[in-house]
C-alpha atoms as a PDB file:
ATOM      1  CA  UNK A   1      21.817  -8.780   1.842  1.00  0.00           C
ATOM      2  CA  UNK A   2      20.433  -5.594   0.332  1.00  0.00           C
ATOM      3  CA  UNK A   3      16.709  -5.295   0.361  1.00  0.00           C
ATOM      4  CA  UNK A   4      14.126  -6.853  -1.894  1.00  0.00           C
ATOM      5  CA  UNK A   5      11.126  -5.620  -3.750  1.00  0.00           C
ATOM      6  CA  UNK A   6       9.384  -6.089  -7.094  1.00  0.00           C
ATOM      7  CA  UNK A   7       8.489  -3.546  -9.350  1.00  0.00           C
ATOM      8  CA  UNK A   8       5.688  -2.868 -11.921  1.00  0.00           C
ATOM      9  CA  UNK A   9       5.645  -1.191 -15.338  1.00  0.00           C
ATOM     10  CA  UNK A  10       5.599   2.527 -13.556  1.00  0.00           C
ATOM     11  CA  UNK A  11       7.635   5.052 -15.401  1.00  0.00           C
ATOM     12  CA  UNK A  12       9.421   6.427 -12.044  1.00  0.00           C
ATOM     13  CA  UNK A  13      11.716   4.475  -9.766  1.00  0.00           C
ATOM     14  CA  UNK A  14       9.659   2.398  -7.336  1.00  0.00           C
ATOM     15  CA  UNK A  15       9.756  -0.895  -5.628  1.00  0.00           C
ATOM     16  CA  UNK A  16       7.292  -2.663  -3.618  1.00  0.00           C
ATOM     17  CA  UNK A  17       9.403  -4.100  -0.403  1.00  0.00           C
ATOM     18  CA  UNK A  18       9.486  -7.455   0.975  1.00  0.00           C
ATOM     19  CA  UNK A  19      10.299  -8.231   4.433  1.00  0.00           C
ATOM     20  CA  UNK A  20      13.800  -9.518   3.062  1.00  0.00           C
ATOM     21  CA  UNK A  21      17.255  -7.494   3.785  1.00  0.00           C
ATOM     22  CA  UNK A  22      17.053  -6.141   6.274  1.00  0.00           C
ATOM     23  CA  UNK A  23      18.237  -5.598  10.254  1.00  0.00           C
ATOM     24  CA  UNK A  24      15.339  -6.347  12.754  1.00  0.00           C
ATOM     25  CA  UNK A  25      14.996  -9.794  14.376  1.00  0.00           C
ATOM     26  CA  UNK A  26      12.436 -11.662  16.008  1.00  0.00           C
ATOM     27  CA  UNK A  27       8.515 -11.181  14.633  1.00  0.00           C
ATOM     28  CA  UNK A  28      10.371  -7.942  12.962  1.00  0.00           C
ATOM     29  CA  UNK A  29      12.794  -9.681  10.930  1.00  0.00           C
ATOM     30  CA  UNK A  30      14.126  -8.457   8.620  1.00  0.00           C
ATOM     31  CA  UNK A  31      12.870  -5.368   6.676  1.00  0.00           C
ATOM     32  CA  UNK A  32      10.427  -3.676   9.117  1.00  0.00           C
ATOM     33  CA  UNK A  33       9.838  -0.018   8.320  1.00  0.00           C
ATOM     34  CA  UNK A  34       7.162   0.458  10.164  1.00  0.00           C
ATOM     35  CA  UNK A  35       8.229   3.248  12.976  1.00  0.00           C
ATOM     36  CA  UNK A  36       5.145   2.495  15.147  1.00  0.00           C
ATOM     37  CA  UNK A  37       5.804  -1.603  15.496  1.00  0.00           C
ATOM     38  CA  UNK A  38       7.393  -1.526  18.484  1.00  0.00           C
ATOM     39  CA  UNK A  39      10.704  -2.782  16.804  1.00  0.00           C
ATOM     40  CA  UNK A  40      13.926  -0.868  17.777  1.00  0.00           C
ATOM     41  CA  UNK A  41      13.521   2.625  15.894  1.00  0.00           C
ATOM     42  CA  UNK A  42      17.430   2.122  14.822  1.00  0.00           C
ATOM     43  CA  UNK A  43      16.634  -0.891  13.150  1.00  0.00           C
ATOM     44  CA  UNK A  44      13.081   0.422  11.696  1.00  0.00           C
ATOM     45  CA  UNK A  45      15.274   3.937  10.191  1.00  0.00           C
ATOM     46  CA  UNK A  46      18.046   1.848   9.068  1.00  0.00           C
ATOM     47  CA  UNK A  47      15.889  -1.066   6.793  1.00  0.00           C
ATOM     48  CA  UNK A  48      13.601   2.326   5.787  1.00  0.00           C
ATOM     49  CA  UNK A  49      17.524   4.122   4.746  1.00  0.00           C
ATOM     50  CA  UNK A  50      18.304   0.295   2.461  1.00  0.00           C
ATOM     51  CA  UNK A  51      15.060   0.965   1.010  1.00  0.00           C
ATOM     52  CA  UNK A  52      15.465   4.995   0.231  1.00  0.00           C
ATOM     53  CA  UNK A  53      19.262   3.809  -1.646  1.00  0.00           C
ATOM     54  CA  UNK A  54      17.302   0.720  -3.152  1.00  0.00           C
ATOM     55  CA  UNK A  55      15.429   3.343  -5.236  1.00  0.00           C
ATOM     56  CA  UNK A  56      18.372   5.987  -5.676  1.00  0.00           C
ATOM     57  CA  UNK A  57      16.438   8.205  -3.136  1.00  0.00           C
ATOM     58  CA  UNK A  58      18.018   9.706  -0.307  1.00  0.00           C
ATOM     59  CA  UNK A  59      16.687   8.709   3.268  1.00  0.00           C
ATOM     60  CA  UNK A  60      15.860  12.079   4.540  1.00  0.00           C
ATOM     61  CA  UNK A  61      13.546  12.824   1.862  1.00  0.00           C
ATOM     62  CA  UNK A  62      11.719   9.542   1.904  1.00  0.00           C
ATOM     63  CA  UNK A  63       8.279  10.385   3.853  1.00  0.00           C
ATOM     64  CA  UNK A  64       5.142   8.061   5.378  1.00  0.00           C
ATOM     65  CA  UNK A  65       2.310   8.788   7.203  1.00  0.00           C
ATOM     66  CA  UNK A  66       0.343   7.659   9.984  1.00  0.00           C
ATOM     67  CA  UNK A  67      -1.903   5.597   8.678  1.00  0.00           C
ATOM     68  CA  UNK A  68      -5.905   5.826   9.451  1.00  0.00           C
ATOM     69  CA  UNK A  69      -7.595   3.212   7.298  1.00  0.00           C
ATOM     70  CA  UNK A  70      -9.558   6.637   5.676  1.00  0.00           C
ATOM     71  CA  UNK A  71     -10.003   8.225   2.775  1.00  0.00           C
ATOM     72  CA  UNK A  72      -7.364  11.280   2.903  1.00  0.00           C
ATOM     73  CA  UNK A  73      -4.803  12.297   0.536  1.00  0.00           C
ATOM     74  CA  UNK A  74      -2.191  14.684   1.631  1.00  0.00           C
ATOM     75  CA  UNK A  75       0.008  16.440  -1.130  1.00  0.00           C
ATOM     76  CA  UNK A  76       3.798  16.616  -0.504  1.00  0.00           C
ATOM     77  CA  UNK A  77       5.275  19.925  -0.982  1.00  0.00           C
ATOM     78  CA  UNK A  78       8.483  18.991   1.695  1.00  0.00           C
ATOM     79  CA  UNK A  79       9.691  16.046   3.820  1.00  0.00           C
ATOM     80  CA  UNK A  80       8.903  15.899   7.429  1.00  0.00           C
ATOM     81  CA  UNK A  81      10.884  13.643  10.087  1.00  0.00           C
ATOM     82  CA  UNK A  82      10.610  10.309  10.151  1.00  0.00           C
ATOM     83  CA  UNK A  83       7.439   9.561  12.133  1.00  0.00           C
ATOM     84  CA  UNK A  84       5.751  12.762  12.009  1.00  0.00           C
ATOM     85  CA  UNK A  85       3.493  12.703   8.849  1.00  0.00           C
ATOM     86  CA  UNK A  86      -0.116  13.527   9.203  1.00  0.00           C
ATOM     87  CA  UNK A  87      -2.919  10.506   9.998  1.00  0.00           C
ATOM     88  CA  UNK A  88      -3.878   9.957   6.042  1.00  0.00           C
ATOM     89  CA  UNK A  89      -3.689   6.775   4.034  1.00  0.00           C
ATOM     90  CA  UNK A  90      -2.194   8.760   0.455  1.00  0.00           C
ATOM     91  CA  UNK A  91       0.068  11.027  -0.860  1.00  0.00           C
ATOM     92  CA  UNK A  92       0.571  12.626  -4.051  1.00  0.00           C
ATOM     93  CA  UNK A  93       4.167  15.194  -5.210  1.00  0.00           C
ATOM     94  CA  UNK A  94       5.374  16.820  -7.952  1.00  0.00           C
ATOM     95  CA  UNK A  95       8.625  17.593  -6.281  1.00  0.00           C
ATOM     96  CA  UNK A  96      11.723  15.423  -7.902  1.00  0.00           C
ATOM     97  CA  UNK A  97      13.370  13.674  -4.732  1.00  0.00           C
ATOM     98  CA  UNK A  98      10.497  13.044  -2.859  1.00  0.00           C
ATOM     99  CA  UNK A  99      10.134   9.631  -2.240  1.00  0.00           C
ATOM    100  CA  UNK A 100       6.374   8.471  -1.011  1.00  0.00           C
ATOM    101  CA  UNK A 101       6.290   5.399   1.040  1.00  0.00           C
ATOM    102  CA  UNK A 102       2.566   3.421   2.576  1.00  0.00           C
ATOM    103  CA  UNK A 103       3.391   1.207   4.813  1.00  0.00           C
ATOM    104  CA  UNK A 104       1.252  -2.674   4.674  1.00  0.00           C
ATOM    105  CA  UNK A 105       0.675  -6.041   6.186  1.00  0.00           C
ATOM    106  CA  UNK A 106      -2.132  -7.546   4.149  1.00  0.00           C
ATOM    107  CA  UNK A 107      -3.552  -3.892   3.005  1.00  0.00           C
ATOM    108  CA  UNK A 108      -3.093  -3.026  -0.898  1.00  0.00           C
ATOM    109  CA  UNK A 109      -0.374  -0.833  -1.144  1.00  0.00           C
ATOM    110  CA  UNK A 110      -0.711   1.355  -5.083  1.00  0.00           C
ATOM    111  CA  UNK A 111       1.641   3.288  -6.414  1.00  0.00           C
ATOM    112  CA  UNK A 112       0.743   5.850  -9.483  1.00  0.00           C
ATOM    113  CA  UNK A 113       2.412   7.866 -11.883  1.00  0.00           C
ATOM    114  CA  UNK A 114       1.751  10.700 -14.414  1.00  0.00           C
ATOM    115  CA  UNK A 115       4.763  10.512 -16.313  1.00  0.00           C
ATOM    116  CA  UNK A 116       3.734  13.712 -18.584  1.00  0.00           C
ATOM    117  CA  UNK A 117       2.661  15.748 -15.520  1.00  0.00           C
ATOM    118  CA  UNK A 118       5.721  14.444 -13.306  1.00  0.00           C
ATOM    119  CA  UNK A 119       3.377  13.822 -10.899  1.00  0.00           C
ATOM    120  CA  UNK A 120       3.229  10.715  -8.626  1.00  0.00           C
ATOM    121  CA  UNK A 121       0.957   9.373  -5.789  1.00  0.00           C
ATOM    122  CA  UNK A 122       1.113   6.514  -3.092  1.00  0.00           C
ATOM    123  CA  UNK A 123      -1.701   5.157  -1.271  1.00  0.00           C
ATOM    124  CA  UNK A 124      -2.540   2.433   1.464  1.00  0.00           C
ATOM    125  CA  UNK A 125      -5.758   0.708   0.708  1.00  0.00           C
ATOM    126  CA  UNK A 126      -7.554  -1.639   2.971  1.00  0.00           C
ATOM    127  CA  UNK A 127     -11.151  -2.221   2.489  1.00  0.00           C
ATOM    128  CA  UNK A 128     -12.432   0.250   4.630  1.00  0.00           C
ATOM    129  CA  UNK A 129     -10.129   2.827   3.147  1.00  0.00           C
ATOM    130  CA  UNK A 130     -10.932   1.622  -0.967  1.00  0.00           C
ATOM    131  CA  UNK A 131     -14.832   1.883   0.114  1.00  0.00           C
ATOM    132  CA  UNK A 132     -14.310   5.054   1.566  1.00  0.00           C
ATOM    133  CA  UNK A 133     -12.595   6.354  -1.505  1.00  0.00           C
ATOM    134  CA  UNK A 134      -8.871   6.505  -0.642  1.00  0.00           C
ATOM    135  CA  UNK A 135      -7.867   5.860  -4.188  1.00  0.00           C
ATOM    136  CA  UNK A 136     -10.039   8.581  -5.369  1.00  0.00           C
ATOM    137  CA  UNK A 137      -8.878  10.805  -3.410  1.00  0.00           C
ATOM    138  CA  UNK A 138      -5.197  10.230  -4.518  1.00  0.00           C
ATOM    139  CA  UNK A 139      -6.710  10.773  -8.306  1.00  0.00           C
ATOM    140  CA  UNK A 140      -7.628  14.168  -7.309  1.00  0.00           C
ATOM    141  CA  UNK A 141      -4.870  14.917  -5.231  1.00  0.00           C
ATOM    142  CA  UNK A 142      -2.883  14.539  -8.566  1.00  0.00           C
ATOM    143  CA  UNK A 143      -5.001  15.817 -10.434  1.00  0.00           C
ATOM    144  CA  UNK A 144      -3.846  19.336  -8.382  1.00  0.00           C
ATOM    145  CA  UNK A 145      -0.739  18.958  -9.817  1.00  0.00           C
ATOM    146  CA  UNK A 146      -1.425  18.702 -13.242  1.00  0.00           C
ATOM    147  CA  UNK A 147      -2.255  14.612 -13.346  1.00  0.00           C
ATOM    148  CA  UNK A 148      -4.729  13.312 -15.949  1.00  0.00           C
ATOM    149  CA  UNK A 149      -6.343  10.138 -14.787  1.00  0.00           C
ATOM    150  CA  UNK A 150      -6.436   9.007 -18.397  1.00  0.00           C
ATOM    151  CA  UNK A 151      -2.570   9.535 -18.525  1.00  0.00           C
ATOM    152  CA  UNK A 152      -1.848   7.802 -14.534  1.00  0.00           C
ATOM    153  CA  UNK A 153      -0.476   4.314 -14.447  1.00  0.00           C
ATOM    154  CA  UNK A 154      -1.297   2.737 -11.037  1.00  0.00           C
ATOM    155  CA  UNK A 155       0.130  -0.780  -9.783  1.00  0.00           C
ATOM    156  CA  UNK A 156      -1.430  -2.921  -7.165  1.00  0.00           C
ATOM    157  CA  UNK A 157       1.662  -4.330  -5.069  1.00  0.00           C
ATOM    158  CA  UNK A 158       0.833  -7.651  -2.790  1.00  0.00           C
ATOM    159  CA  UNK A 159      -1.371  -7.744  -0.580  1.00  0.00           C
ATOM    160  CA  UNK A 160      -4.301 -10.514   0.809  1.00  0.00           C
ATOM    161  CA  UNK A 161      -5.164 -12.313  -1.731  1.00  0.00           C
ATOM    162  CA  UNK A 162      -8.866 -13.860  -2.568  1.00  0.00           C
ATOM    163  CA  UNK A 163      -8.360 -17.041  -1.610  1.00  0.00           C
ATOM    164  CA  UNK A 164      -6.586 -15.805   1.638  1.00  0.00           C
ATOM    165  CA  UNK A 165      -8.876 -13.507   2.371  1.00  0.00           C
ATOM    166  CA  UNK A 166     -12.050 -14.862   4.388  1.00  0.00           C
ATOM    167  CA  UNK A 167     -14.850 -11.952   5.545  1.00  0.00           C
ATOM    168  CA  UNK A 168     -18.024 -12.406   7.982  1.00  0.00           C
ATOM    169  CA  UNK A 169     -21.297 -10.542   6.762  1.00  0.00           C
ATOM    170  CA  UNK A 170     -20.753  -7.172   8.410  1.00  0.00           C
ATOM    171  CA  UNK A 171     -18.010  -6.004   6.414  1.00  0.00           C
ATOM    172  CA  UNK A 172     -19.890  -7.909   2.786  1.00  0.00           C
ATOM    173  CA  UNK A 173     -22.759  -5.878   3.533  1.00  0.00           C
ATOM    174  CA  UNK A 174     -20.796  -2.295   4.176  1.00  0.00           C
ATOM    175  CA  UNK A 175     -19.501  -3.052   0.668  1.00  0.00           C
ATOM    176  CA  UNK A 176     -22.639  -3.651  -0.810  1.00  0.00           C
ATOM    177  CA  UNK A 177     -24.523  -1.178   0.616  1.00  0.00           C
ATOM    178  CA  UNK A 178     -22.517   0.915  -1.608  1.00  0.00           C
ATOM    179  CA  UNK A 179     -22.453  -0.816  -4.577  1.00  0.00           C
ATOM    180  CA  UNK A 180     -24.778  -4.097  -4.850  1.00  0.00           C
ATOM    181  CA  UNK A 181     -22.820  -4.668  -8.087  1.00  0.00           C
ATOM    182  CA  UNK A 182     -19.511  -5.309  -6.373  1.00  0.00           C
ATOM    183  CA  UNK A 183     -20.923  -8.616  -5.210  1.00  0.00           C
ATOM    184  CA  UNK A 184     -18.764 -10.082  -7.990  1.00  0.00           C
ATOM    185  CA  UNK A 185     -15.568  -9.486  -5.840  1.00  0.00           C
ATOM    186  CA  UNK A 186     -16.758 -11.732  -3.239  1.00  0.00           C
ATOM    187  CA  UNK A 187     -16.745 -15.891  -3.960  1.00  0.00           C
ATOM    188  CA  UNK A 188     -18.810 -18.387  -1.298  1.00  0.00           C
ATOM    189  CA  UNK A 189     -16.742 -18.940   1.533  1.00  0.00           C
ATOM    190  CA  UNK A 190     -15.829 -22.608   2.938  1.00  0.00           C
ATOM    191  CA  UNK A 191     -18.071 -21.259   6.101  1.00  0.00           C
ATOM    192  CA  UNK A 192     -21.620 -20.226   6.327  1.00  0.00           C
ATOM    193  CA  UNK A 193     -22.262 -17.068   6.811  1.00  0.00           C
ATOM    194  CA  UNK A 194     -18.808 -15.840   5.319  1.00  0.00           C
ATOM    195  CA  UNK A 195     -17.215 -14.769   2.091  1.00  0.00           C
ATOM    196  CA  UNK A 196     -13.586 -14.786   0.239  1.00  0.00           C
ATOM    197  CA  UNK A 197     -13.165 -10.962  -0.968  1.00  0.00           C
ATOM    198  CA  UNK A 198     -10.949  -9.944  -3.687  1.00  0.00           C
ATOM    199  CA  UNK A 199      -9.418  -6.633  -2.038  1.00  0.00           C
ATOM    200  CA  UNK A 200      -6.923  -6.643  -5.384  1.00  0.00           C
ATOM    201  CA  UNK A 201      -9.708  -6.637  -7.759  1.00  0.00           C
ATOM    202  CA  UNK A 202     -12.128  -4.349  -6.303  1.00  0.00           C
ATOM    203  CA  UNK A 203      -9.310  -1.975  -6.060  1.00  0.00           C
ATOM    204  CA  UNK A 204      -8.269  -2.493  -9.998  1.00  0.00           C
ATOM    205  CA  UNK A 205     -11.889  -1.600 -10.694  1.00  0.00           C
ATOM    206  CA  UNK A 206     -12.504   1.270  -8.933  1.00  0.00           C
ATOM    207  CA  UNK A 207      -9.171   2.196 -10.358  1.00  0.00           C
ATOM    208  CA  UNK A 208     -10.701   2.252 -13.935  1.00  0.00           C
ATOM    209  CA  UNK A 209     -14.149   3.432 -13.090  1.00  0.00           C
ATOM    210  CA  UNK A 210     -12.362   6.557 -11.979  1.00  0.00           C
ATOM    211  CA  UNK A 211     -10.889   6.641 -15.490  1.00  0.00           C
ATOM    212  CA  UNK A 212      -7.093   5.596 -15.018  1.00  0.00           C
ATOM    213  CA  UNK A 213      -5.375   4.348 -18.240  1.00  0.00           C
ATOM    214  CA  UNK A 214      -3.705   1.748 -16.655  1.00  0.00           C
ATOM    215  CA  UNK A 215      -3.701  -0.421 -13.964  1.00  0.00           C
ATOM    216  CA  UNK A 216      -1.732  -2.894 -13.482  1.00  0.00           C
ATOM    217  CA  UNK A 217      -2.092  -5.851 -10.562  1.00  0.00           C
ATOM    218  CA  UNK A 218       1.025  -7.683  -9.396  1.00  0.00           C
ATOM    219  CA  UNK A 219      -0.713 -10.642  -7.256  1.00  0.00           C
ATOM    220  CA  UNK A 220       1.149 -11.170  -4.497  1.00  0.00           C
ATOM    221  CA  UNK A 221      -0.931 -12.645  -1.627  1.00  0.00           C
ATOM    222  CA  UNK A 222       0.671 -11.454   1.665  1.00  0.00           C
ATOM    223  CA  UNK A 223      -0.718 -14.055   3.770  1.00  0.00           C
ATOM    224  CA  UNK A 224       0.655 -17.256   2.286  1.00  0.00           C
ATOM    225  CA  UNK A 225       4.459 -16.278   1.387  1.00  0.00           C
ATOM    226  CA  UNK A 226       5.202 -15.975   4.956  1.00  0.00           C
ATOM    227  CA  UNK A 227       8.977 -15.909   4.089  1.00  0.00           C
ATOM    228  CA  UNK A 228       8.402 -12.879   1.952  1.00  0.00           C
ATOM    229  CA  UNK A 229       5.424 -10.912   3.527  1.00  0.00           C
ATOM    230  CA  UNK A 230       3.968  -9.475   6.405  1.00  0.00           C
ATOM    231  CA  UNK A 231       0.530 -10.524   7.620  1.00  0.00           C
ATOM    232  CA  UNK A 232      -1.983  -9.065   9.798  1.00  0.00           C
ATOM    233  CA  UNK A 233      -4.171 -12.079   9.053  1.00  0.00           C
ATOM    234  CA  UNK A 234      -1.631 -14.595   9.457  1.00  0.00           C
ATOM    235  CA  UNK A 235      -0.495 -12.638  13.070  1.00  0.00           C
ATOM    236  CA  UNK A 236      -4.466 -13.058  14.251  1.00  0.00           C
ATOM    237  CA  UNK A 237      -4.597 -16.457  12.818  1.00  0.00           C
ATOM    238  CA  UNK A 238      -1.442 -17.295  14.529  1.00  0.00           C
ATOM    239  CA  UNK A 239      -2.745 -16.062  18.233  1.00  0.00           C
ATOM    240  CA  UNK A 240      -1.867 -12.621  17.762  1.00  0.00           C
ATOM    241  CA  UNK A 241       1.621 -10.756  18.999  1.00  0.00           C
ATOM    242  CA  UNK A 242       4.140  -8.329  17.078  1.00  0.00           C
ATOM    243  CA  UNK A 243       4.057  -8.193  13.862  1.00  0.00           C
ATOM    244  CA  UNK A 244       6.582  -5.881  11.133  1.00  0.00           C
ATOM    245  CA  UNK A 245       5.201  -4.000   8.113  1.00  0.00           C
ATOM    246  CA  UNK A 246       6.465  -3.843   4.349  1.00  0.00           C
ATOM    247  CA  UNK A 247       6.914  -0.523   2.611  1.00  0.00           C
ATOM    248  CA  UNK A 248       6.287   0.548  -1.114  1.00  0.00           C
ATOM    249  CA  UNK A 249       7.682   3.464  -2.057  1.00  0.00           C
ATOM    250  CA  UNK A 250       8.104   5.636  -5.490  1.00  0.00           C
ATOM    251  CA  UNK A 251       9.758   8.664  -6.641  1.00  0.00           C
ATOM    252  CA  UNK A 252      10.594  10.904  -9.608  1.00  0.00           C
END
């Protein structure tokens, strides 16, 4: 079984992974590419090699990072060794080969392109990350390459979805003490006291307040197609334990 991924209307060969096709077993199974699981690191290289020649890229050139929930973009000039890419949470090349992978579990993984420019960027957004201005901060990163935001076409792969996605007051009010006027991405939740947050959504819209032409949202909720997804929610829900990670990945 080769692996699995759905794609988005990105001008650039891409794919954003399920956990399908791959080689790990147990809580891993079966497309892990997460090198810091604690899944064999054969198995981890050999799903993250399937999903390099998924996308016509080679596996040596295909490149992560170690990822910090922050708000840092690194640009890509050459590929380091598996596991050894800086703590950031984006990545932005011009260089054709490249291959830019964030890895997720529930987090919102977004690719982007700048066809014109030949310019692409990756980044891993969780809430902490799209408050601190992760996406941003892949704009600009571009941007040093010759990207126009106006020109970039970003898709939101899956990730937890509203109605999956249940938040106490702590992390509502971080939000908000940004930006009272993001209250719309947050619905009554079925407890007091706690919120459904729209992680997809408030990513799509700070997305187009930073100007980008398109942005495109594929809607895949993470937590509830357990045969398809990786969950950090569903994990804690669940009592806790190992857990995989799904890539996304895109390159010129």
């Amino acid at each position: 079984m080769s692996a699995v991924a759905l794609t988005a209307s990105l001008p650039f060969r891409h794919g954003f992974f399920t956990r399908r096709g791959g080689v790990s077993a147990g809580p891993f199974a079966s497309l892990n590419c997460s090198l810091s699981s604690g899944d064999s690191r054969d198995a981890a290289l050999e799903n993250r090699a399937r999903v390099a020649h998924a996308i016509g890229a080679d596996p040596a050139r295909l490149v992560s990072l170690y990822q910090i929930h922050s708000a840092t973009a690194v640009r890509v000039e050459a590929p380091w060794q598996p596991g050894q890419g800086p703590r950031a949470d984006a990545l932005a090349t011009d260089r054709p080969g490249i291959a830019l992978g964030v890895i997720t579990a529930d987090c919102a993984p977004v690719l982007f392109a700048d066809a014109t420019a030949g310019v692409v960027g990756a980044a891993h957004a969780g809430w902490r990350g799209a408050l601190a201005g992760v996406l941003e901060a892949t704009l600009d990163a571009m941007a040093t390459l010759g990207a126009d935001a106006a020109r970039i076409v970003a898709a939101i792969g899956p990730c937890i979805a509203q109605a999956s996605y249940e938040v106490a007051a702590d992390m509502r009010d971080a939000v908000l003490a940004r930006d009272a006027e993001r209250a719309c991405f947050f619905a009554d939740g079925a407890r007091q006291g706690h919120w459904q947050f729209d992680l997809a959504g408030y990513c799509a819209e700070r997305l187009r307040g930073a100007g980008v032409g398109r942005v495109e949202v594929l809607g895949a909720d993470t937590l509830a197609r357990e045969e398809d997804f990786f969950s950090h929610r569903r994990r804690t829900l669940a009592g806790g334990g190992p857990i995989g990670h799904q890539i996304s990945v895109i390159a010129m």
